[in-house]
N, C-alpha and C. Protein backbone atom coordinates (compact mmCIF):
# COMPACT_ATOMS: atom_id res chain seq x y z
N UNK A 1 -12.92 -17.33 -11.38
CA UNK A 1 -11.94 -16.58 -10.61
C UNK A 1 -11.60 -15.29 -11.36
N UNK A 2 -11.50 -14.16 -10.77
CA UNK A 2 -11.35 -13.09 -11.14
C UNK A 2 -9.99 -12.27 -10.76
N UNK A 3 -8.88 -11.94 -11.48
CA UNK A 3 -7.87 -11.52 -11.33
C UNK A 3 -7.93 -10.16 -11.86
N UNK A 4 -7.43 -9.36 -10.90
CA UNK A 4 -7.57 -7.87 -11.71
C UNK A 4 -6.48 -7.10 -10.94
N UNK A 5 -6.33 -5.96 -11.64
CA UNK A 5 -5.43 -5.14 -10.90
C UNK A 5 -5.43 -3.17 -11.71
N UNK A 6 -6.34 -2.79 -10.89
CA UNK A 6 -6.68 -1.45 -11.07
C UNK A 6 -5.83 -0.06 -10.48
N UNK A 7 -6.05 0.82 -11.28
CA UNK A 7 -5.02 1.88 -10.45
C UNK A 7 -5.74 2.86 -10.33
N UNK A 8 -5.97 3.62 -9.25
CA UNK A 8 -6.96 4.65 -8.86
C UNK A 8 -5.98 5.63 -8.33
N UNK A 9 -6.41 7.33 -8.39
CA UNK A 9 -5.93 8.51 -7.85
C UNK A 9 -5.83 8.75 -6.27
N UNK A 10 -5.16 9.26 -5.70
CA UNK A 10 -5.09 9.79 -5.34
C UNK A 10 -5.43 11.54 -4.64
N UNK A 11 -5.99 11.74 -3.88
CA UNK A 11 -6.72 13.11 -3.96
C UNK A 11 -5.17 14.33 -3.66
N UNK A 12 -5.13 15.35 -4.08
CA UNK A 12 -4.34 16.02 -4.01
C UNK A 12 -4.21 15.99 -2.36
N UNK A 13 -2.84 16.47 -1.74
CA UNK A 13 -2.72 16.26 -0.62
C UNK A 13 -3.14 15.74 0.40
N UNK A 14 -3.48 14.36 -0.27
CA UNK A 14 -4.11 13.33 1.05
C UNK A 14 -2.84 11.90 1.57
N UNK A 15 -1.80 12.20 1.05
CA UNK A 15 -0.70 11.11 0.86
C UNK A 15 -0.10 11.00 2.44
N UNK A 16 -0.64 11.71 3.40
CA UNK A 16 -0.53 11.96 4.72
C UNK A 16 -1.84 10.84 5.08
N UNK A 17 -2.87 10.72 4.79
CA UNK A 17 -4.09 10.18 5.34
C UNK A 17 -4.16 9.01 4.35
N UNK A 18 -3.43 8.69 3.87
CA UNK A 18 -3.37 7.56 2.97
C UNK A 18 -2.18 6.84 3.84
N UNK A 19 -1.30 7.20 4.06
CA UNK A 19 -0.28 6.70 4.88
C UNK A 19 -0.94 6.35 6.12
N UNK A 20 -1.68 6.62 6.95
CA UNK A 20 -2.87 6.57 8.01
C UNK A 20 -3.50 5.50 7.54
N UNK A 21 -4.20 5.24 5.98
CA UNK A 21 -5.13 4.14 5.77
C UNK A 21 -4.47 2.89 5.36
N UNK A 22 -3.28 2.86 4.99
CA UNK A 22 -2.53 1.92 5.31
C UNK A 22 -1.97 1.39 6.34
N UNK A 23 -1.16 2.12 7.36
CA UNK A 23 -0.78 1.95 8.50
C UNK A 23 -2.34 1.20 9.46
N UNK A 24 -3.15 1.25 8.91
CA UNK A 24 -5.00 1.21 9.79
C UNK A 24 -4.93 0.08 9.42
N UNK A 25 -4.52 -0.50 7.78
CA UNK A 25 -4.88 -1.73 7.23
C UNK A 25 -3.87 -2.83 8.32
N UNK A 26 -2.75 -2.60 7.69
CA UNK A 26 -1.98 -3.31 8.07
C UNK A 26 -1.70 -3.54 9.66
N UNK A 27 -2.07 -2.49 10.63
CA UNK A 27 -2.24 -2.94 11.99
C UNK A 27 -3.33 -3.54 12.49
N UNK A 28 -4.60 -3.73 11.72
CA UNK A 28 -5.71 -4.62 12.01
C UNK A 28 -5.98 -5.93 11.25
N UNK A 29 -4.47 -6.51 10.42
CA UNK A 29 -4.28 -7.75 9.58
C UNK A 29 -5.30 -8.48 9.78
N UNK A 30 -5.47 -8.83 11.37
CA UNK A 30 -6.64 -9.61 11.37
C UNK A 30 -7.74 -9.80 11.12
N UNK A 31 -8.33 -8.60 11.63
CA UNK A 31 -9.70 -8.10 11.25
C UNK A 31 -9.90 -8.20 9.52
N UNK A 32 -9.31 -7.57 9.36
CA UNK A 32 -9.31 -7.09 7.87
C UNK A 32 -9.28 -8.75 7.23
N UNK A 33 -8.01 -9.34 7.20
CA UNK A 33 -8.17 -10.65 6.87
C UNK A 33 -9.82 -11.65 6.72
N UNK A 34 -10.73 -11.56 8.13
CA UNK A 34 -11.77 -11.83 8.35
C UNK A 34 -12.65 -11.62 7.45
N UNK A 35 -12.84 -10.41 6.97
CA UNK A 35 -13.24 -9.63 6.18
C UNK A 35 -13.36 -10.07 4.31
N UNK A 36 -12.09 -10.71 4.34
CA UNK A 36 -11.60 -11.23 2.70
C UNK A 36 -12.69 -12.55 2.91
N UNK A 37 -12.68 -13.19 3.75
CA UNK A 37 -13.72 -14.90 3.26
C UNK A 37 -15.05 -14.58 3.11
N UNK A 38 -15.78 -13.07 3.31
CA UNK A 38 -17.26 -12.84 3.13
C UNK A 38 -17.12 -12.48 1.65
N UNK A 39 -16.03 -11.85 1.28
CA UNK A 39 -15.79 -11.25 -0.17
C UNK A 39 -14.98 -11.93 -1.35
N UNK A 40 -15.14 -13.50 -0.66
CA UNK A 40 -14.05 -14.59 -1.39
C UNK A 40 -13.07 -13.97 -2.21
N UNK A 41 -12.13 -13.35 -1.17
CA UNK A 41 -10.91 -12.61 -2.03
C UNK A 41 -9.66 -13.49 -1.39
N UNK A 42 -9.23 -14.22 -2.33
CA UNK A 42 -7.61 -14.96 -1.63
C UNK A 42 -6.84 -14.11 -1.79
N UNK A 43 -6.26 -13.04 -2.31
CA UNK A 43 -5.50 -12.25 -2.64
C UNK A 43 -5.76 -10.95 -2.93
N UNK A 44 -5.65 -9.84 -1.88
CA UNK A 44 -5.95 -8.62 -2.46
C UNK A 44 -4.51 -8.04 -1.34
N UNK A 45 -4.03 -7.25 -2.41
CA UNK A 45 -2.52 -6.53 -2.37
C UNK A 45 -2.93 -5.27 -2.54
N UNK A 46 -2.15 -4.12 -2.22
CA UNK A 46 -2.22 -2.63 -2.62
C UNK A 46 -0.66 -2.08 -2.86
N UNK A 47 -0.90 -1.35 -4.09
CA UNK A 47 0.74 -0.96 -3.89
C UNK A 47 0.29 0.73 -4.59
N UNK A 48 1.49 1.50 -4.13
CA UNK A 48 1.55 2.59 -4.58
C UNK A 48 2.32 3.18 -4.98
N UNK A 49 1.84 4.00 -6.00
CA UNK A 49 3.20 4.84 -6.80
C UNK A 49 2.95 6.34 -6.81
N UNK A 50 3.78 7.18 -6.95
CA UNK A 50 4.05 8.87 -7.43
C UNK A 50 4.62 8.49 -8.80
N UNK A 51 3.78 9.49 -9.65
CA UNK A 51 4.07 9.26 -10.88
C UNK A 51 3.51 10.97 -11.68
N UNK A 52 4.87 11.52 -12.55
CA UNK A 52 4.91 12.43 -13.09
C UNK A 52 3.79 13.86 -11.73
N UNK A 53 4.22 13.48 -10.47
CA UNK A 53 3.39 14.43 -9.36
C UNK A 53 2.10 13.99 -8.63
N UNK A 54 2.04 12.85 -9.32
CA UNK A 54 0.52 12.45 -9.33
C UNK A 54 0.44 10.90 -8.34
N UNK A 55 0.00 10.68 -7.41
CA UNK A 55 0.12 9.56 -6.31
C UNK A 55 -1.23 9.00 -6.54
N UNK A 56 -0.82 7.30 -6.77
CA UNK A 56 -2.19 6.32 -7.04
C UNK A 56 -2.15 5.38 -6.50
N UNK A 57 -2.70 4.39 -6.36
CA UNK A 57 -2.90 2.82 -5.19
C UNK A 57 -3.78 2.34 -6.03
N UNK A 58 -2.97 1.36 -6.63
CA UNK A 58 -2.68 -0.15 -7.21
C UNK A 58 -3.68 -0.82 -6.42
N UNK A 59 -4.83 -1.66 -6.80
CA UNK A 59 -5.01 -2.95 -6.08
C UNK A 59 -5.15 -4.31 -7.11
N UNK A 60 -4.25 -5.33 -6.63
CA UNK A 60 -4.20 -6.24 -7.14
C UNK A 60 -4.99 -7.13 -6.35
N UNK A 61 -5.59 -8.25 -6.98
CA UNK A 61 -6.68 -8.89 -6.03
C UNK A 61 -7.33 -10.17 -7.17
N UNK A 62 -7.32 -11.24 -6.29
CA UNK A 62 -7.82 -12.64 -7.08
C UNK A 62 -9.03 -12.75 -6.52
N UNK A 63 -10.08 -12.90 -6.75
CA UNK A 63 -11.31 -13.14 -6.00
C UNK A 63 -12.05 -14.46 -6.85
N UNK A 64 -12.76 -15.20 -6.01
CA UNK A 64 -13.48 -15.90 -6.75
C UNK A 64 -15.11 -15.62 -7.22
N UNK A 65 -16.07 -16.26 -7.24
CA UNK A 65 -17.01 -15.96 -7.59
C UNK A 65 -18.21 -15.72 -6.61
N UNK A 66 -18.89 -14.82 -6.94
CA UNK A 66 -20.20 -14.11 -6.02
C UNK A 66 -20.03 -14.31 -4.66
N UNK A 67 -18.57 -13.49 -4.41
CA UNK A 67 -18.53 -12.43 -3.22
C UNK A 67 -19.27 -11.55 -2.50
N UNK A 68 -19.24 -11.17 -1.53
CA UNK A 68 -19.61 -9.51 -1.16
C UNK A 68 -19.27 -8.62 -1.84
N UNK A 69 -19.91 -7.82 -2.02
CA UNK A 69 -19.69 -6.37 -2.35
C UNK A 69 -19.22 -6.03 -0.58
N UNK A 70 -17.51 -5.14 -0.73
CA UNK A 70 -16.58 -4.43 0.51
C UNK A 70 -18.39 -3.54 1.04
N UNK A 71 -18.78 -3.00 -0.39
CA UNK A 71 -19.84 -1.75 0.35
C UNK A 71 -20.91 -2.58 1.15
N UNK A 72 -21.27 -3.27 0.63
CA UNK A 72 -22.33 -4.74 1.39
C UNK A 72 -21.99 -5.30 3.00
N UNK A 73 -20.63 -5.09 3.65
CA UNK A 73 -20.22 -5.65 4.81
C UNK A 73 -20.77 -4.44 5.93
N UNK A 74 -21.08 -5.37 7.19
CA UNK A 74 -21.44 -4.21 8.01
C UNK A 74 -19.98 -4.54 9.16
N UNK A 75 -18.88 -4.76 8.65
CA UNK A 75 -18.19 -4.93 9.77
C UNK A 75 -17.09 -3.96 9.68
N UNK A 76 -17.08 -3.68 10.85
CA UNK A 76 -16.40 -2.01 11.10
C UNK A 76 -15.31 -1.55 10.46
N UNK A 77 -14.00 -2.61 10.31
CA UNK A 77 -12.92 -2.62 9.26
C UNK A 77 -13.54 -2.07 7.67
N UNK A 78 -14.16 -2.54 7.73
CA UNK A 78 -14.25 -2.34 6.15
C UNK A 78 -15.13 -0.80 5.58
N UNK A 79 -16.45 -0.62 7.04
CA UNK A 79 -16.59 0.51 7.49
C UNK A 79 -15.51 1.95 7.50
N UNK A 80 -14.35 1.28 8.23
CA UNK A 80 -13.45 2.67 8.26
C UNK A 80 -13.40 2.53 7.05
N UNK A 81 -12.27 1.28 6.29
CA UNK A 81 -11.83 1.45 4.64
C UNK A 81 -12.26 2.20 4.26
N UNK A 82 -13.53 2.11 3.68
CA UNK A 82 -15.07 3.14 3.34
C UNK A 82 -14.39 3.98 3.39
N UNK A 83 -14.81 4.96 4.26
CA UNK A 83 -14.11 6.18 4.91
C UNK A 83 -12.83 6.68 4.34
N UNK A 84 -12.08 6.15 4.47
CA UNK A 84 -10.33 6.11 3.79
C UNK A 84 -10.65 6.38 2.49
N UNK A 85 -11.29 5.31 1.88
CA UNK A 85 -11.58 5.72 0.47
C UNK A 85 -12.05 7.16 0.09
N UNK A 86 -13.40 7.09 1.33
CA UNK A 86 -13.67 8.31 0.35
C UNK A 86 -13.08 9.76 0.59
N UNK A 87 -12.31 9.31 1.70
CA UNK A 87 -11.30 10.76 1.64
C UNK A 87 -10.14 10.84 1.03
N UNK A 88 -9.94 9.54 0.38
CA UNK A 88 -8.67 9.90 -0.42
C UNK A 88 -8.58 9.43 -1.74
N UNK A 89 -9.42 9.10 -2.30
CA UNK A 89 -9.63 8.54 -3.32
C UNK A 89 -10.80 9.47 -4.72
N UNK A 90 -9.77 9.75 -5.36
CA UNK A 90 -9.99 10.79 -6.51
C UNK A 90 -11.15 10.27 -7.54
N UNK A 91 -12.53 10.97 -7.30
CA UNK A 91 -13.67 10.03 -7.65
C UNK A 91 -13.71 10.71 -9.40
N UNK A 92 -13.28 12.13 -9.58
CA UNK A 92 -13.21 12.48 -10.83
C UNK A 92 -12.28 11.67 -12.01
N UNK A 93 -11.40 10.79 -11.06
CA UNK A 93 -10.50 10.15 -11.33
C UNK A 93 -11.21 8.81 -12.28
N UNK A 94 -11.16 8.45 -13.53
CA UNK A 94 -11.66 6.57 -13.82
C UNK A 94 -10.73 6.11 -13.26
N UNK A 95 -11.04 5.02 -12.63
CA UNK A 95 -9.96 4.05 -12.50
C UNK A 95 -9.27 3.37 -13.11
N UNK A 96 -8.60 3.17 -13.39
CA UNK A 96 -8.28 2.31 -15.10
C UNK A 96 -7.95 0.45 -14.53
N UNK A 97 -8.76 -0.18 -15.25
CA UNK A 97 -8.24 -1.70 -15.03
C UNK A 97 -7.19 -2.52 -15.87
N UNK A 98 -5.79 -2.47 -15.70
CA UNK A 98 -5.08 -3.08 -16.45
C UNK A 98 -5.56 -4.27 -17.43
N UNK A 99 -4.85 -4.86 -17.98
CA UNK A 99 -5.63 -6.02 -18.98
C UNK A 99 -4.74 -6.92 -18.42
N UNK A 100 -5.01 -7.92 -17.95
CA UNK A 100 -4.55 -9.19 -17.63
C UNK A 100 -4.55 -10.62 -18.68
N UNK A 101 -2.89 -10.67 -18.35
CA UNK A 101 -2.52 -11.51 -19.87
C UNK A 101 -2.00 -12.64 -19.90
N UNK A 102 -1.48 -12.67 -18.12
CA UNK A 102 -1.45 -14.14 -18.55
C UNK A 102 -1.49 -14.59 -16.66
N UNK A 103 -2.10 -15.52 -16.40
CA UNK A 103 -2.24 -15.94 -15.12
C UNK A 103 -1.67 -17.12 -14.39
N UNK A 104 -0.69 -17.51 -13.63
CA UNK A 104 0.08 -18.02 -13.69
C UNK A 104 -0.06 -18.28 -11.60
N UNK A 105 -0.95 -19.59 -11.61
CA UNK A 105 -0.97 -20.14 -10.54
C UNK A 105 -1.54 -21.70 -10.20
N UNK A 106 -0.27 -22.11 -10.11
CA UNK A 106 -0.01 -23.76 -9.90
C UNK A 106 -1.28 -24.38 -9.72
N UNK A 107 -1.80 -25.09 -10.15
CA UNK A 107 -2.99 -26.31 -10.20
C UNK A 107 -3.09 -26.40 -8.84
N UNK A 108 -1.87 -27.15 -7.58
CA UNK A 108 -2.44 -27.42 -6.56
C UNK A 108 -3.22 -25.91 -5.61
N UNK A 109 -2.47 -24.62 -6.03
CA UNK A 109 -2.80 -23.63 -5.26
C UNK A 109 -4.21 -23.22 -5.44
N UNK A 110 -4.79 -23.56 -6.93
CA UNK A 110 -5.88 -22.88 -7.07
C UNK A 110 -6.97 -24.21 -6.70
N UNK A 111 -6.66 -25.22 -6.85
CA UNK A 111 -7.85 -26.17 -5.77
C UNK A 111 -7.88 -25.73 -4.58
N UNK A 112 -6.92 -25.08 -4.11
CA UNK A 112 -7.13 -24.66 -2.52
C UNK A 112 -7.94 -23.51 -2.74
N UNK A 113 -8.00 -22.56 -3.08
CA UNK A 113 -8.72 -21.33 -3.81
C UNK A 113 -10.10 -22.47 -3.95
N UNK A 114 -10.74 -22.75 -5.05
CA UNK A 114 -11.59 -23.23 -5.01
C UNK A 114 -12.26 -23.81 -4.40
N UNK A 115 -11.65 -24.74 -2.86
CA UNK A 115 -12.53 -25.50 -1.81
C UNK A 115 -12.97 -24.24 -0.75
């Protein structure tokens, strides 16, 4: 199981079309949801911050083992994502992956994860 949580840029004045690729996510829950059991992801979150001028999106995300690759899906949700990404997402940018230190999820939750 893989727990991570990365923080990526923001493209200068895209916080308008980022608000769009969220509002996209979250009104197609379903779809998108569908989408997480090809990529055995139980948990993938996004959060965002403005920081010292600078706007980034957080993704936190538990996945288990040999998933999809998001770029690997041919299903249209994840298609737009694509898209979203690459218009708003600062590629000069590394992403930086936090270090994860301590993981903290109840025995019965993660047998469910695992079946």
């Amino acid at each position: 199981m893989n727990v991570e949580l990365t923080r990526f840029k923001v493209k200068n004045g895209k916080s308008k079309k980022v608000d769009e690729w969220l509002n996209f996510l979250n009104d197609h829950m379903k779809d998108v949801l569908i989408t997480l059991e090809g990529e055995k992801m139980y948990v993938e979150t996004i959060f965002r911050e403005v920081l010292d001028g600078n706007e980034y999106l957080y993704w936190f995300s538990i996945q288990g083992e040999g998933g999809q690759e998001v770029e690997e899906s041919q299903h249209w949700i994840d298609k737009k994502h694509l898209e979203y990404w690459n218009e708003c997402i600062d590629p000069n940018y590394s992403p930086v992956d936090l270090s994860t230190e301590v993981v903290m999820i109840p025995e019965n939750i993660r047998k469910v994860m695992h079946s």
